[in-house]
C-alpha atoms as a PDB file:
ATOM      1  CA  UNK A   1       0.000   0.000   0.000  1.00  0.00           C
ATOM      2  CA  UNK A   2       1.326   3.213  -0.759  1.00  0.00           C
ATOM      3  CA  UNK A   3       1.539   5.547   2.026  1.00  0.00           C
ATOM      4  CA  UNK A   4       2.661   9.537   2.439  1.00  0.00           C
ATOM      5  CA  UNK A   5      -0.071  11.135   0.362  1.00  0.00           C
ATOM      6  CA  UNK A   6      -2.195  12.135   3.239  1.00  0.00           C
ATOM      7  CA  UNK A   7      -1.748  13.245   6.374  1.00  0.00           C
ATOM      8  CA  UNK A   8       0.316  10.747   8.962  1.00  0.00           C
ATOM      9  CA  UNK A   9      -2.560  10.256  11.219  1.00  0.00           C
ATOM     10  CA  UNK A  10      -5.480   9.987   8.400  1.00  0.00           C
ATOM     11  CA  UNK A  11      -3.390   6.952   6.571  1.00  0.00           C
ATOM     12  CA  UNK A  12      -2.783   5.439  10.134  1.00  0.00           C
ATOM     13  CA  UNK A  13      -6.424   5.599  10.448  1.00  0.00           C
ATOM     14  CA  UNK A  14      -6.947   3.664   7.208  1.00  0.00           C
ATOM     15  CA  UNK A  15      -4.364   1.552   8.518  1.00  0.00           C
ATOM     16  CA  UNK A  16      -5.965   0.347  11.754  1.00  0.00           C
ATOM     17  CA  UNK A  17      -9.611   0.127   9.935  1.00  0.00           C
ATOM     18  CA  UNK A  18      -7.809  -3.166   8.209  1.00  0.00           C
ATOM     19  CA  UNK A  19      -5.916  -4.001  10.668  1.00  0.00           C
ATOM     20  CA  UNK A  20      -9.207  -4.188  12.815  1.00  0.00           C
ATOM     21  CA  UNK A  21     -10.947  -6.071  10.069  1.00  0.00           C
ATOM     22  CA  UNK A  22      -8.254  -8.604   9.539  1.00  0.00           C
ATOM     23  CA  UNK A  23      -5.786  -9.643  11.649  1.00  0.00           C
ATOM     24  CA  UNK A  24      -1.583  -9.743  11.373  1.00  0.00           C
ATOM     25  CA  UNK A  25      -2.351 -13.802  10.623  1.00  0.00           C
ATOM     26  CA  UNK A  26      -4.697 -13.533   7.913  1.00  0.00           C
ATOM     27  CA  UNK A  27      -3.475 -10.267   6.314  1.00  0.00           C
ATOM     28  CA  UNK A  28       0.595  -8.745   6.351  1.00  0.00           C
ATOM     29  CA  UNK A  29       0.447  -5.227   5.366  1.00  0.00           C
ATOM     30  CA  UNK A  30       3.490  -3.979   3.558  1.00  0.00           C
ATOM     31  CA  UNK A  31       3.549  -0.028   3.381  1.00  0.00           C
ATOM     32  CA  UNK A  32       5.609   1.942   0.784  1.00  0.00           C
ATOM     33  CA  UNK A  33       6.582   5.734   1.749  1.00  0.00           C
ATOM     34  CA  UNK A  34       8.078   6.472  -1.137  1.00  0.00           C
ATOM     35  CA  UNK A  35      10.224   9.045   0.298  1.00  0.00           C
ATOM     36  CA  UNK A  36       7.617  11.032   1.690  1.00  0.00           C
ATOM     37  CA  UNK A  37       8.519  11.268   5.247  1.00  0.00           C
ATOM     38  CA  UNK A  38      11.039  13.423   7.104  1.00  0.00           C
ATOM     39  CA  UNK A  39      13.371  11.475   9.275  1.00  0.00           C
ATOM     40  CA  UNK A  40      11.268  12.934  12.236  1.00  0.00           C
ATOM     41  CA  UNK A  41       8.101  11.552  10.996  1.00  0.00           C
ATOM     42  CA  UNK A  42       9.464   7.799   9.759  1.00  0.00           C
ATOM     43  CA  UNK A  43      10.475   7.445  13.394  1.00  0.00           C
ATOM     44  CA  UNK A  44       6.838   8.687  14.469  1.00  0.00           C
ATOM     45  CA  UNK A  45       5.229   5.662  11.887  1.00  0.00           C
ATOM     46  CA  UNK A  46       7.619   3.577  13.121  1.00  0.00           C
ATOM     47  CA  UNK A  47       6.222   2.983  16.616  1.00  0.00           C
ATOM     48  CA  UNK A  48       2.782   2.215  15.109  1.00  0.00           C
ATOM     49  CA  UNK A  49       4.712  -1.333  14.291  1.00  0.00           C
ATOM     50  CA  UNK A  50       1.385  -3.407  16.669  1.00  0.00           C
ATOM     51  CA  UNK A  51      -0.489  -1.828  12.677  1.00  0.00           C
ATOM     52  CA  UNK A  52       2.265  -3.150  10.753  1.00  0.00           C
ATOM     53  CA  UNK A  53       3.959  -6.021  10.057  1.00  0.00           C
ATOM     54  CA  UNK A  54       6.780  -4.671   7.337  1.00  0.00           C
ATOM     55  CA  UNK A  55       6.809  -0.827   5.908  1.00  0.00           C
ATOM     56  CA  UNK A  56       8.858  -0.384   3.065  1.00  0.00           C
ATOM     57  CA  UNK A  57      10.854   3.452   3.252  1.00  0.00           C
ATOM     58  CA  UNK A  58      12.878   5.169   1.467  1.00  0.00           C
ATOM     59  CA  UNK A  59      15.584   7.218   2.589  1.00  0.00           C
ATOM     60  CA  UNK A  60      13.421  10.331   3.863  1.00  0.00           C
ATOM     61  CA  UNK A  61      15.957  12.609   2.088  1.00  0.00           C
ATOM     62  CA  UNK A  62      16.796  10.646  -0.865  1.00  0.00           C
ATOM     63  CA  UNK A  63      20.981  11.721  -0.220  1.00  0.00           C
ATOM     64  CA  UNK A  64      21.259  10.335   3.405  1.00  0.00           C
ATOM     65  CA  UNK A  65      21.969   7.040   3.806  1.00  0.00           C
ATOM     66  CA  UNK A  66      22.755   7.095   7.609  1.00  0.00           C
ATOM     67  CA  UNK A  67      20.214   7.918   8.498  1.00  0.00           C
ATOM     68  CA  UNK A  68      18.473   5.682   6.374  1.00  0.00           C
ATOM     69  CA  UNK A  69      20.725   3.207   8.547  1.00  0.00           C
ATOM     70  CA  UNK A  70      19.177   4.907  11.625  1.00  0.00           C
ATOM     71  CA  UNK A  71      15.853   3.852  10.703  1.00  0.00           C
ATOM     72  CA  UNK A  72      16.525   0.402   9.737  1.00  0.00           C
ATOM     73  CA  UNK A  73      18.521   0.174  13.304  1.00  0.00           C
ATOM     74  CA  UNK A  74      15.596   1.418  15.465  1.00  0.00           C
ATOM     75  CA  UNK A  75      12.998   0.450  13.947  1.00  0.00           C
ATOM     76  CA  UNK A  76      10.826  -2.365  15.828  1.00  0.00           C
ATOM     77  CA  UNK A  77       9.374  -3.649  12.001  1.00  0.00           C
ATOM     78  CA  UNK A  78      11.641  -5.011   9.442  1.00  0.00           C
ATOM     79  CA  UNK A  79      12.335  -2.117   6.598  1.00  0.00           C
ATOM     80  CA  UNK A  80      13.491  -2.836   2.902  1.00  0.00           C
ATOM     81  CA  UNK A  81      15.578  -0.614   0.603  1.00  0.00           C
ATOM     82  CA  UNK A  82      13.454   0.044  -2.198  1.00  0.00           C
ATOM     83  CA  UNK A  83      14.631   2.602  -5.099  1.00  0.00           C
ATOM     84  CA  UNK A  84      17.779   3.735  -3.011  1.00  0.00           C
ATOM     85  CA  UNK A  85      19.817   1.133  -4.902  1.00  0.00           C
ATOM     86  CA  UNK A  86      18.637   2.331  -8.838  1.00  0.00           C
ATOM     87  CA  UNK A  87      21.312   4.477 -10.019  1.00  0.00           C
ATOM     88  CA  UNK A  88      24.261   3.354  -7.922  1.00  0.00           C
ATOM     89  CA  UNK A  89      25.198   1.463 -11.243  1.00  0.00           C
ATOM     90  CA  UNK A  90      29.020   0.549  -9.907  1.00  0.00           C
ATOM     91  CA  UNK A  91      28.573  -2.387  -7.846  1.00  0.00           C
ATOM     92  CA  UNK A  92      30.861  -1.348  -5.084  1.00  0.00           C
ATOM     93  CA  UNK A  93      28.803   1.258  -4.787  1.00  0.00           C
ATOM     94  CA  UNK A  94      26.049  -0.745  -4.019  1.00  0.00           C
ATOM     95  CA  UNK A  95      27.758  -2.799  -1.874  1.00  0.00           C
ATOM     96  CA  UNK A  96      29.063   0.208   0.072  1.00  0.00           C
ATOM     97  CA  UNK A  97      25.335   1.823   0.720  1.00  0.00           C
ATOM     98  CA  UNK A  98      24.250  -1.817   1.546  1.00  0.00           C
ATOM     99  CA  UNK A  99      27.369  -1.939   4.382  1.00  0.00           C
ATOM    100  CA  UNK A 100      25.917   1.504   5.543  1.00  0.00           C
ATOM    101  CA  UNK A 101      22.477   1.287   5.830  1.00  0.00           C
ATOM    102  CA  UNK A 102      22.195  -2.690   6.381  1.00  0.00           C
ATOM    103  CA  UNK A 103      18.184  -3.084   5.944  1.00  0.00           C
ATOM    104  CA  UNK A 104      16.498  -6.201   6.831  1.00  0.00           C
ATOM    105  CA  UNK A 105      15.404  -6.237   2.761  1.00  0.00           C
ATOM    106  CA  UNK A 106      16.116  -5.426  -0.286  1.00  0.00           C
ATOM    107  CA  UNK A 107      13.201  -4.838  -3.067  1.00  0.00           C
ATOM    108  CA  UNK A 108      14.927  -5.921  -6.757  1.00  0.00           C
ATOM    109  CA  UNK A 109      13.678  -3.773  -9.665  1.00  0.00           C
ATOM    110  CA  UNK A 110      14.586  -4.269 -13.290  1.00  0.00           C
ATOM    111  CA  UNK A 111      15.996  -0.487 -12.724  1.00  0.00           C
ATOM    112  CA  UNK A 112      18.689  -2.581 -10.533  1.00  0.00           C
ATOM    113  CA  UNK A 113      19.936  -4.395 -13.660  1.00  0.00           C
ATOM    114  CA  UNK A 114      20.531  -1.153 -15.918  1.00  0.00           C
ATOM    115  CA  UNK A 115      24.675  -0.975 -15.942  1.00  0.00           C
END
């Protein structure tokens, strides 16, 4: 589900309306941020981890992977690297950002495989 289009509270809402309806065993919601949080804010969804099971961020900043590295450290809820990866084309690069941030996941795009 994408997520960071509204306002925090409003998409938690929408959030614990399915969570209510179906529970962490029947349904795992997977939230995507797509950037769209401050670091300040990711922290704040963060401790709503009873709603979810895995949220997907990217780096609130788009430039700064520690504390991309923060996040995936703190956070209570596994977190995946989603389009952080796409345009690091040199794989030590990649490697590098992966040593530094360390998430739990990794989401693989076809943008990955562009050299």
């Amino acid at each position: 589900m994408k997520i960071g289009s509204l306002d925090l509270e409003d998409e938690l809402d929408v959030l614990r309306f399915i969570r209510s309806r179906f529970s962490s065993d029947e349904l795992e919601i997977r939230v995507d941020a797509n950037g769209a949080f401050k670091f300040e804010d990711a922290l704040k969804c963060l401790k709503y981890s009873v709603i979810l099971i895995c949220i997907v961020l990217n780096s609130p900043s788009g430039r700064h992977p520690e504390k991309m590295a923060e996040l995936c450290e703190c956070s209570p809820i596994p977190v995946a690297l989603d389009e952080e990866l796409i345009g690091k084309h040199i794989h030590a690069n990649r490697k590098k950002l992966l040593d530094i941030i360390m998430p739990q996941y990794i989401v693989l795009k076809p943008g990955l495989l562009v050299e």
